[in-house]
C-alpha atoms as a PDB file:
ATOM      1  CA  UNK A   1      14.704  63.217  91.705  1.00  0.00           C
ATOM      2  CA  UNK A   2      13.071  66.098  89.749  1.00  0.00           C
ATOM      3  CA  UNK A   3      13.856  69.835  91.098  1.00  0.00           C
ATOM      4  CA  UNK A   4      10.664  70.254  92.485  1.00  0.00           C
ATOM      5  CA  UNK A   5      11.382  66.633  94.493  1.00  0.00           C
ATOM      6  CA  UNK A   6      14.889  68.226  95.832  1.00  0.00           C
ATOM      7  CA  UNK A   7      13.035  71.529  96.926  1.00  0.00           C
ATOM      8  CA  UNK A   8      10.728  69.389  98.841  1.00  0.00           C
ATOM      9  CA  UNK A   9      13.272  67.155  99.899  1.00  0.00           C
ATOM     10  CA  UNK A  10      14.941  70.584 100.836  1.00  0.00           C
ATOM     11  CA  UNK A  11      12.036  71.649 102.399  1.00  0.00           C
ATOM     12  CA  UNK A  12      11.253  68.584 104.712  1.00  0.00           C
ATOM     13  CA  UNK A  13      15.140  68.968 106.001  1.00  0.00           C
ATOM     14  CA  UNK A  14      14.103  71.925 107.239  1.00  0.00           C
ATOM     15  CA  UNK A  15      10.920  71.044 108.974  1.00  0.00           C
ATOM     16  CA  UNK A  16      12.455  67.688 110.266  1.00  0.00           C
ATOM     17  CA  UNK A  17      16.189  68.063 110.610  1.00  0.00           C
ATOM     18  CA  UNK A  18      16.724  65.339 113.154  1.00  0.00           C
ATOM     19  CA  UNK A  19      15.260  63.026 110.845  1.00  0.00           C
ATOM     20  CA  UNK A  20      17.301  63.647 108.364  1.00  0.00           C
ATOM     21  CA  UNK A  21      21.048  62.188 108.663  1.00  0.00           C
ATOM     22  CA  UNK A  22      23.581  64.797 109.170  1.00  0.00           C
ATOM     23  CA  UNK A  23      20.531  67.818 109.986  1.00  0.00           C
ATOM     24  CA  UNK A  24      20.487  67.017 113.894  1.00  0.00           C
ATOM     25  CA  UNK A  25      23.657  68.999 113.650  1.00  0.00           C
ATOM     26  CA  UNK A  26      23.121  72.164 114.397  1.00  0.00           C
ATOM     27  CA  UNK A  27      25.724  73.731 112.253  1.00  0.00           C
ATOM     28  CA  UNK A  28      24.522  72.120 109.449  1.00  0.00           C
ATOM     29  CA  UNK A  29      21.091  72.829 110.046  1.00  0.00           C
ATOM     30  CA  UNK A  30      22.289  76.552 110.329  1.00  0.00           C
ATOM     31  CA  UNK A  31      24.035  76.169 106.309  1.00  0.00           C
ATOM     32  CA  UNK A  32      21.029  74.534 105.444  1.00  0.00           C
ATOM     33  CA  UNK A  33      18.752  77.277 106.475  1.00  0.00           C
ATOM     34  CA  UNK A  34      21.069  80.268 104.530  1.00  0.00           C
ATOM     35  CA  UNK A  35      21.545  77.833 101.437  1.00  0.00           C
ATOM     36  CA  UNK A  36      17.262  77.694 101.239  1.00  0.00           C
ATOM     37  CA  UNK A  37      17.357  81.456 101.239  1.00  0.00           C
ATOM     38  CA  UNK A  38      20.194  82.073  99.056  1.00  0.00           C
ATOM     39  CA  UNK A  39      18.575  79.212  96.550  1.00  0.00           C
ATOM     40  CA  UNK A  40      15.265  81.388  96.848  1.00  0.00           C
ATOM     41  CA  UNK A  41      16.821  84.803  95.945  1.00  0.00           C
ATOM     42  CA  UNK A  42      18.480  83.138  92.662  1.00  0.00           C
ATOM     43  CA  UNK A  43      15.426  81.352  91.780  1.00  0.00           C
ATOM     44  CA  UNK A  44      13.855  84.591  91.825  1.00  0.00           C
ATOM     45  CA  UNK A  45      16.583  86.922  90.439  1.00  0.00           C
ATOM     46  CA  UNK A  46      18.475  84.750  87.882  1.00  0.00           C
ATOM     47  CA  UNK A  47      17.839  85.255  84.588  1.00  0.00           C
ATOM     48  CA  UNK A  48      19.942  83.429  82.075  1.00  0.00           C
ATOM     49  CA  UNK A  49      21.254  85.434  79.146  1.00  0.00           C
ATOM     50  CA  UNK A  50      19.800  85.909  75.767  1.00  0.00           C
ATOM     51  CA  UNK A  51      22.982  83.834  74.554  1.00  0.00           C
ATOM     52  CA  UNK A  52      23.023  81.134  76.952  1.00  0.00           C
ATOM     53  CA  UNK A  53      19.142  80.299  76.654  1.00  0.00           C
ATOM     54  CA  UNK A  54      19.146  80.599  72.782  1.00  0.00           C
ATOM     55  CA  UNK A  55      22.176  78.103  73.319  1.00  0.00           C
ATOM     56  CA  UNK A  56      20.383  75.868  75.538  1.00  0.00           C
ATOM     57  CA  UNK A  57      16.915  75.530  73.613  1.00  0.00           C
ATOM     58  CA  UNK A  58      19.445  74.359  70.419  1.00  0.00           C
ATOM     59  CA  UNK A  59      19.822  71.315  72.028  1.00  0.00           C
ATOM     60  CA  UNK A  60      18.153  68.987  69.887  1.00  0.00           C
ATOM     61  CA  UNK A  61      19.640  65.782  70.908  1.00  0.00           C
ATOM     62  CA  UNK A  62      18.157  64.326  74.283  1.00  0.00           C
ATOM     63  CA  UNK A  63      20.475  64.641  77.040  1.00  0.00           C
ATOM     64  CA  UNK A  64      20.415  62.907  80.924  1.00  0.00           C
ATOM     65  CA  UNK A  65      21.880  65.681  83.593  1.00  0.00           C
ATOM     66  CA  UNK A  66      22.908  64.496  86.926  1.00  0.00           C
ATOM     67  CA  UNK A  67      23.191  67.101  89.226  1.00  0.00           C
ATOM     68  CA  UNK A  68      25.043  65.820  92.214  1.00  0.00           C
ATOM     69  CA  UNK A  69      24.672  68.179  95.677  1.00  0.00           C
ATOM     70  CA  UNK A  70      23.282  68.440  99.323  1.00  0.00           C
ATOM     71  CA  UNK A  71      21.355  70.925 100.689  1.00  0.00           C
ATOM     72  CA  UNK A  72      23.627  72.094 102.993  1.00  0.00           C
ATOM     73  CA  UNK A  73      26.533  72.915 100.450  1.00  0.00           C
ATOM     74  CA  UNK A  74      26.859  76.243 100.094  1.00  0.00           C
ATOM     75  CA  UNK A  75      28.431  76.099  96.756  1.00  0.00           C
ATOM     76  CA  UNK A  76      25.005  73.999  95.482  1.00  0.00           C
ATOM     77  CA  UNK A  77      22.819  76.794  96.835  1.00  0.00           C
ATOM     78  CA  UNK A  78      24.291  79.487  94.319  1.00  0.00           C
ATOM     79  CA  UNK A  79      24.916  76.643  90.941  1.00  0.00           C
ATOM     80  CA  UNK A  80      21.842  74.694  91.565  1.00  0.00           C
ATOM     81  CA  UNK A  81      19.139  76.804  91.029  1.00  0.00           C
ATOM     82  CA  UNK A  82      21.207  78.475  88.531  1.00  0.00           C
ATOM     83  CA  UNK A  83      21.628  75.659  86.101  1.00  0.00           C
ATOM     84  CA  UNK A  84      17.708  74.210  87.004  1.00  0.00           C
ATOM     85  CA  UNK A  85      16.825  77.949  85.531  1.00  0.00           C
ATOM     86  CA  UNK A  86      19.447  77.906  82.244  1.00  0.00           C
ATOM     87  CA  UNK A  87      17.689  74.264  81.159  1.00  0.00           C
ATOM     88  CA  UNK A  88      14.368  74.187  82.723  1.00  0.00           C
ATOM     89  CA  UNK A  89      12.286  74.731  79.497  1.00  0.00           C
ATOM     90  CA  UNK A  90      13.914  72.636  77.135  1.00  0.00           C
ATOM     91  CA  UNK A  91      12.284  69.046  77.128  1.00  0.00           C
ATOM     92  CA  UNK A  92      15.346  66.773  75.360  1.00  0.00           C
ATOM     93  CA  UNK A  93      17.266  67.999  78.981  1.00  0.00           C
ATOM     94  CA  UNK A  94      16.032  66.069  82.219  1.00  0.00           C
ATOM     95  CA  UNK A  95      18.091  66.888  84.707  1.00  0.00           C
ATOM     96  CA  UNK A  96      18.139  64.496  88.030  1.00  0.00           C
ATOM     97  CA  UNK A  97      19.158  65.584  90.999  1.00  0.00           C
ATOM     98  CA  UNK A  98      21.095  62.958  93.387  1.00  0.00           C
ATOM     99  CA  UNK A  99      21.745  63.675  96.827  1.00  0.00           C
ATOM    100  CA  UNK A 100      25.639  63.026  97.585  1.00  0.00           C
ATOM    101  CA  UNK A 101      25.077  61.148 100.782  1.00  0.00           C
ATOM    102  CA  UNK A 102      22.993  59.047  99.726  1.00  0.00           C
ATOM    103  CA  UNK A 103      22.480  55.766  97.397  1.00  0.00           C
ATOM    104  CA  UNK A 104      24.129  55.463  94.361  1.00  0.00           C
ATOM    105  CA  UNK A 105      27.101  57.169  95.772  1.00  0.00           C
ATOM    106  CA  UNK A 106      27.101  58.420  92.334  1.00  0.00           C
ATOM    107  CA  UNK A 107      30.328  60.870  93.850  1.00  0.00           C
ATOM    108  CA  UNK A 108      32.568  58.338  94.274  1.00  0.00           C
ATOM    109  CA  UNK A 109      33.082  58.490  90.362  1.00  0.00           C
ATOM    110  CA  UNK A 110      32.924  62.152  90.023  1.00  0.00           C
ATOM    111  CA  UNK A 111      35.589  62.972  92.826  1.00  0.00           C
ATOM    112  CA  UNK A 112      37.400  66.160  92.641  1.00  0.00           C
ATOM    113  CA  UNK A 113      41.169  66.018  93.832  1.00  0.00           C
ATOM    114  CA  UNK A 114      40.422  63.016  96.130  1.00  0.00           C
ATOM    115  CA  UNK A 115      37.248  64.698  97.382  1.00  0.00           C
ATOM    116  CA  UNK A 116      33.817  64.437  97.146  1.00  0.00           C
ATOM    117  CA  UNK A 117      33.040  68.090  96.399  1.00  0.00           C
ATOM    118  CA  UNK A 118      29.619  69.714  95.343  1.00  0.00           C
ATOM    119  CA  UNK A 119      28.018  70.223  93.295  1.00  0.00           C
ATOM    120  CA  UNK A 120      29.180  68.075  90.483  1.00  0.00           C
ATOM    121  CA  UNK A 121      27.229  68.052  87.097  1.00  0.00           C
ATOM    122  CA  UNK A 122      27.442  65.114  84.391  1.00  0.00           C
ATOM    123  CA  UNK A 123      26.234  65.490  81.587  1.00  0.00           C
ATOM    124  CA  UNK A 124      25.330  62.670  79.701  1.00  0.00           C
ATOM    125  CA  UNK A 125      24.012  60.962  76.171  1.00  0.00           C
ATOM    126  CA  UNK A 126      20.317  60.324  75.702  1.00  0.00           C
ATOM    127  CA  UNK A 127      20.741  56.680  77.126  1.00  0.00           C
ATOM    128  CA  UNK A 128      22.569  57.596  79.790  1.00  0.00           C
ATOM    129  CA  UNK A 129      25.703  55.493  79.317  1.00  0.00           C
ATOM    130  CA  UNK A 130      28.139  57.969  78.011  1.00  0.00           C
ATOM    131  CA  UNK A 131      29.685  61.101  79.919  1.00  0.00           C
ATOM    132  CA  UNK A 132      29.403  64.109  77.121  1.00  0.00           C
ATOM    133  CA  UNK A 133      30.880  66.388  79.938  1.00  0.00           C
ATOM    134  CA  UNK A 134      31.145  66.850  83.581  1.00  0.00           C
ATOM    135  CA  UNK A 135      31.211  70.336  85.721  1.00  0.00           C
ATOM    136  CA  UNK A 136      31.726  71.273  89.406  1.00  0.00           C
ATOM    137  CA  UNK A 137      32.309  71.976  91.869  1.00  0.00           C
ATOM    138  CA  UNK A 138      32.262  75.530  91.324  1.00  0.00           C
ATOM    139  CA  UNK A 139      33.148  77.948  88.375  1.00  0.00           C
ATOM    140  CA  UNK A 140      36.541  78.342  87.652  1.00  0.00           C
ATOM    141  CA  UNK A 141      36.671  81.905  89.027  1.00  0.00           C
ATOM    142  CA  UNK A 142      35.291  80.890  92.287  1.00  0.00           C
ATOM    143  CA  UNK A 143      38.003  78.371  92.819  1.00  0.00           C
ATOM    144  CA  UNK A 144      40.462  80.875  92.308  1.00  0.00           C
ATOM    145  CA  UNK A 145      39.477  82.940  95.142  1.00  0.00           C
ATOM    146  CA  UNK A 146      38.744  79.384  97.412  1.00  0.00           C
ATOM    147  CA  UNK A 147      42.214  77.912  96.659  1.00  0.00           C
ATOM    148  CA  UNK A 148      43.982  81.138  97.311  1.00  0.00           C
ATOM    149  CA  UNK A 149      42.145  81.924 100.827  1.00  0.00           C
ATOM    150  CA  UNK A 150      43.319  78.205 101.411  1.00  0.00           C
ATOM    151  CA  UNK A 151      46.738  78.440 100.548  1.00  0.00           C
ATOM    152  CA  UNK A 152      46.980  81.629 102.697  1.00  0.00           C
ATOM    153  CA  UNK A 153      45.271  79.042 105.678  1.00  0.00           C
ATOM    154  CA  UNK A 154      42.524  81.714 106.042  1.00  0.00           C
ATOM    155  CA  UNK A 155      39.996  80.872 108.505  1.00  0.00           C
ATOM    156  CA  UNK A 156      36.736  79.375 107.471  1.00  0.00           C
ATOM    157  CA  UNK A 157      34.637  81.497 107.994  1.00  0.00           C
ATOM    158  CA  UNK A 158      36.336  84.214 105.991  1.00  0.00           C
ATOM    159  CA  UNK A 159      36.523  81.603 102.851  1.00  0.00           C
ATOM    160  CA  UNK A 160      32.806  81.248 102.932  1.00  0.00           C
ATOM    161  CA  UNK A 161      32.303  85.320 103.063  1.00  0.00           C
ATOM    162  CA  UNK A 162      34.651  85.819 100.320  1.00  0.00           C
ATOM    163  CA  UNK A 163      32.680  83.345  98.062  1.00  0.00           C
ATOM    164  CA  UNK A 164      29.606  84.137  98.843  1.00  0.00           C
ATOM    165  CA  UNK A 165      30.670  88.109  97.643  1.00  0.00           C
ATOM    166  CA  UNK A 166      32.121  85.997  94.638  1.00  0.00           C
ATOM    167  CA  UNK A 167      28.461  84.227  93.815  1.00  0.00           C
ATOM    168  CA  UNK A 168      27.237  87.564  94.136  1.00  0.00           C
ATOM    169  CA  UNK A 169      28.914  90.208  92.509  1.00  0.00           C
ATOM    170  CA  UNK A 170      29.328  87.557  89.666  1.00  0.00           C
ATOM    171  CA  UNK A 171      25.656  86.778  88.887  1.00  0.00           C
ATOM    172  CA  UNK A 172      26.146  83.460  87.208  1.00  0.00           C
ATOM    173  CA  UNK A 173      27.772  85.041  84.159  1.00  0.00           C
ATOM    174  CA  UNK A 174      30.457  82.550  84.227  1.00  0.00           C
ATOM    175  CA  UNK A 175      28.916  79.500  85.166  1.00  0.00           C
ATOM    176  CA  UNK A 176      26.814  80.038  81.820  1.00  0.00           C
ATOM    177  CA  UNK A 177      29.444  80.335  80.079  1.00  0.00           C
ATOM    178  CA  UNK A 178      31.493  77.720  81.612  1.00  0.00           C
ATOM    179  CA  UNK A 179      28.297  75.294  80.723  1.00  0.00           C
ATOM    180  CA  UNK A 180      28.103  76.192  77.019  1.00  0.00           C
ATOM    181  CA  UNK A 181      31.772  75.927  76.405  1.00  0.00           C
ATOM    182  CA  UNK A 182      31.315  72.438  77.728  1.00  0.00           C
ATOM    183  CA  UNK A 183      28.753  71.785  75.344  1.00  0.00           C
ATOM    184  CA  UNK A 184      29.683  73.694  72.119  1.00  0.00           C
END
């Protein structure tokens, strides 16, 4: 689906959460709503850098992007929006967003240490047969500060604060620059 189909997708999950497999939970429901807020703020704060979009529009050669999420992953509603915004106005990238939990499963052959974490972006050629590169589920940084809150056995709830401060204070600076070293 475009972007604008997942924020209406989004947007419906919201509105009709108990039609939606997964929403009727109420804990999910609760991510969802803070993940549609926190997609919001970057949509309307993010600005790539001069760098990354003069990288970006040099793409000459058309490329398929599969951008695999959910809306309630928390992760998704910081890199989403994020790398919508870094390739939005260059025409040889169409990016597709697939939901996780849904048909293709398109996951199962992204998985990250066993698991199907999200977001996960492939990149692929212009006929959409060959992987050029693959992303996700976080930046590198990010998973720093997640694997060591884990090792530690920190609760929860204090893993998703301390990434959340992460997303924050780090602006997207380093998923840019995670995306063009990918490419380059």
């Amino acid at each position: 689906m475009t972007f604008e189909a997942y924020l209406t997708y989004f947007e419906d999950v919201l509105k009709n959460p108990t039609i939606h497999k997964g929403y009727e939970d109420e804990e999910y429901y609760h991510y969802t709503k803070m993940n549609w807020s926190r997609m919001g703020r970057w949509l309307k704060k993010f600005q790539p850098s001069v760098e990354t979009n003069e990288f970006f529009a040099s793409i000459t050669e058309p490329q398929k992007w599969i951008l695999i999420t959910e809306p309630w992953c928390g992760d998704a509603a910081h890199s989403v929006p994020m790398i919508y915004e870094m390739v939005k106005s260059n025409p040889q990238i169409e990016l597709d967003i697939q939901l996780r939990d849904q048909e293709p499963f398109l996951i199962d052959q992204y998985l990250t240490n066993g698991g199907k974490s999200i977001p996960k972006l492939v990149i692929r050629n212009q006929q959409g047969t060959e992987d050029i590169a693959v992303w996700g589920p976080r930046p590198a940084g990010c998973t720093r500060v997640f694997e060591a809150l884990k090792a530690k056995e920190a609760p929860f709830s204090e893993i998703k604060e301390e990434i959340q401060k992460w997303y924050n204070q780090d602006k997207g600076h380093e998923i840019q620059q995670e995306l063009m070293a990918l490419l380059k």
